[in-house]
C-alpha atoms as a PDB file:
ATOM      1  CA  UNK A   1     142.203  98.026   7.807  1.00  0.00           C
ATOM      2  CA  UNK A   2     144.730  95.424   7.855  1.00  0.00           C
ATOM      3  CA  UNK A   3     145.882  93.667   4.570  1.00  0.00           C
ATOM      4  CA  UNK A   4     143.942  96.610   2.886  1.00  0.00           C
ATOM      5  CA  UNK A   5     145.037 100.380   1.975  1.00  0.00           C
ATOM      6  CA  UNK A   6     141.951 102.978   0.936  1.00  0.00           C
ATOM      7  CA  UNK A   7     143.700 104.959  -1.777  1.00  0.00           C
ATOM      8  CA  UNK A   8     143.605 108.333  -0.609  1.00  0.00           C
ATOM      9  CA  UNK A   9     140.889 110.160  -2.311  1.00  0.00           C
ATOM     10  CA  UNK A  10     141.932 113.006  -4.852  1.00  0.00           C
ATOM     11  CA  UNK A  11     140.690 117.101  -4.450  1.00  0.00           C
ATOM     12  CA  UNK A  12     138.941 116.573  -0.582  1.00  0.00           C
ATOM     13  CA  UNK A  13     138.187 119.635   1.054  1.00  0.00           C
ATOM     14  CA  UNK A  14     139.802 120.446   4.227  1.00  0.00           C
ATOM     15  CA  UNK A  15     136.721 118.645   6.248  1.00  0.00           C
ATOM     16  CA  UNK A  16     136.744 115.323   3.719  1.00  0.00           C
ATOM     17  CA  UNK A  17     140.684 115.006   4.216  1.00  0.00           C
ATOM     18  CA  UNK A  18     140.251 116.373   8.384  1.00  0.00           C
ATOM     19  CA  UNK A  19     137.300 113.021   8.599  1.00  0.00           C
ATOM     20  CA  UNK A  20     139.738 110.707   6.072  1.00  0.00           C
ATOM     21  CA  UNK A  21     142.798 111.307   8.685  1.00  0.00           C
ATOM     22  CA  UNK A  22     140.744 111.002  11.387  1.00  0.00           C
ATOM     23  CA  UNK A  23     140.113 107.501  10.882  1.00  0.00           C
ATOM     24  CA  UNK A  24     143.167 106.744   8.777  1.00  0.00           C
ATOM     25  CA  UNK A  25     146.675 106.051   9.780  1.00  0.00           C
ATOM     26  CA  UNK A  26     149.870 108.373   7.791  1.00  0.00           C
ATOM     27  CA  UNK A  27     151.791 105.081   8.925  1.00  0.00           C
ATOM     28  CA  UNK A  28     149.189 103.543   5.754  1.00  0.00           C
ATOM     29  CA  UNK A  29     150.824 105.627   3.370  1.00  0.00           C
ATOM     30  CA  UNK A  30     154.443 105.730   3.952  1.00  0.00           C
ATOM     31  CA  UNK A  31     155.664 106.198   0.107  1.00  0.00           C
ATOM     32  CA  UNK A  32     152.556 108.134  -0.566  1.00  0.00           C
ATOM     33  CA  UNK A  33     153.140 112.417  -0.399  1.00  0.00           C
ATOM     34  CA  UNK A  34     150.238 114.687   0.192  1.00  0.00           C
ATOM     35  CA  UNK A  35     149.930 117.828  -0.709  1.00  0.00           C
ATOM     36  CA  UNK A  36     147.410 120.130  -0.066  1.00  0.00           C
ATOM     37  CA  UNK A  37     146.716 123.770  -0.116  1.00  0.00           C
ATOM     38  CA  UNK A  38     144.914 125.787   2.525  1.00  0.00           C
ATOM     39  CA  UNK A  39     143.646 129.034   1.833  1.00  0.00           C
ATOM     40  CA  UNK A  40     141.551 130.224   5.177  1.00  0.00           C
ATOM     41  CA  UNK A  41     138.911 131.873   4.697  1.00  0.00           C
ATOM     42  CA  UNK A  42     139.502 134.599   7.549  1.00  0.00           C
ATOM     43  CA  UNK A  43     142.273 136.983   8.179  1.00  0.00           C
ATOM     44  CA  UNK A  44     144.225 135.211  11.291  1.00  0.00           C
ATOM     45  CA  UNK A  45     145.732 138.326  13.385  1.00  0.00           C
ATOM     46  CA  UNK A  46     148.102 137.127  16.217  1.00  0.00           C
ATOM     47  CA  UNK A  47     148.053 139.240  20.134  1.00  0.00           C
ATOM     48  CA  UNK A  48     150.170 139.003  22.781  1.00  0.00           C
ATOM     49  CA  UNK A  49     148.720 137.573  25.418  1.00  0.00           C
ATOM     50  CA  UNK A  50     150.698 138.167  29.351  1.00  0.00           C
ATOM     51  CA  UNK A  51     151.800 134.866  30.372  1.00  0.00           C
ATOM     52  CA  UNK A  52     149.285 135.064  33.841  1.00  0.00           C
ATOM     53  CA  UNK A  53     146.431 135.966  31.551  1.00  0.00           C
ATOM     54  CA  UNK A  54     147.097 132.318  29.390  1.00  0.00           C
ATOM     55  CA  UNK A  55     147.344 130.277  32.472  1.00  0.00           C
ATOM     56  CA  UNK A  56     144.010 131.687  33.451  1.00  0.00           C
ATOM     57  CA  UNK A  57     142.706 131.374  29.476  1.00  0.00           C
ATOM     58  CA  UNK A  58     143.595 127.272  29.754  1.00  0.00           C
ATOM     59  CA  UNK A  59     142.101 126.636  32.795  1.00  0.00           C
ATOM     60  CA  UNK A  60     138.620 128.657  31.969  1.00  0.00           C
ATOM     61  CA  UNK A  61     139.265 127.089  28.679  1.00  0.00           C
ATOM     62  CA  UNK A  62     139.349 123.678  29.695  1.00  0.00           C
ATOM     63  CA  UNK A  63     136.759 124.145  32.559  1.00  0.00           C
ATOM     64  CA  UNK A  64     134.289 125.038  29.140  1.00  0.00           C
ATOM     65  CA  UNK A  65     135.381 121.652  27.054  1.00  0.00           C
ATOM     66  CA  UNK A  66     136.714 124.395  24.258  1.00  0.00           C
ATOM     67  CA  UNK A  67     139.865 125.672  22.869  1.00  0.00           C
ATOM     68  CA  UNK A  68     141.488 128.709  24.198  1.00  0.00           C
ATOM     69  CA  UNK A  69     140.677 130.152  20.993  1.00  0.00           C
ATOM     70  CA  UNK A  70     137.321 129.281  20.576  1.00  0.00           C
ATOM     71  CA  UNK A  71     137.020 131.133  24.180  1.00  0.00           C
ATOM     72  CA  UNK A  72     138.224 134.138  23.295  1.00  0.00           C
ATOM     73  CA  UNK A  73     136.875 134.521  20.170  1.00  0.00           C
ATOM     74  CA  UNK A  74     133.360 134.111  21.911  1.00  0.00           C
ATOM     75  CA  UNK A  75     134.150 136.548  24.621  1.00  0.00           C
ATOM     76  CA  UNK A  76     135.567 139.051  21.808  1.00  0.00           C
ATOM     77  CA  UNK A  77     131.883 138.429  20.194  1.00  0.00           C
ATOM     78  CA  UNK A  78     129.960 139.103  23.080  1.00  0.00           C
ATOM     79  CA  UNK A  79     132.165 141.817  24.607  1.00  0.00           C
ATOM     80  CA  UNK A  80     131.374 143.714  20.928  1.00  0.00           C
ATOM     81  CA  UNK A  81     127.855 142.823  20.854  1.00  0.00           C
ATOM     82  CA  UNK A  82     128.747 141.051  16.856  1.00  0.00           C
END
């Protein structure tokens, strides 16, 4: 988009403005703040994880194409039959 800014659309959702800055540049925008509120819709709950453990996590994780997350949230899943 050279010579031409795409004003930055008002009350997106946290997809809309994830796809907007996925194919828009911040470096657009430079005297433009944005503010935006994110309310998840889950409880996050951080664990300790032993550093050996995470080292094995990444590999398996990237091995899968996934997020170390994603992986074991999956394995948490099927390990509790949800």
């Amino acid at each position: 988009m050279v010579g031409k800014v795409e004003p930055i659309p008002d009350n997106m959702s946290i997809e809309e403005a994830s796809e907007f800055w996925d194919i828009h540049s911040v470096a657009d925008y430079p005297t433009r703040v944005v503010k935006m509120e994110f309310s998840p819709e889950e409880n996050l709950t951080l664990v300790a994880i032993a550093n050996d453990l995470l080292n094995l996590l990444e590999t398996e994780a990237k091995a899968r194409g996934v997020s170390i997350e994603t992986l074991v949230n999956l394995w948490i899943q099927e390990k509790l039959a949800v």
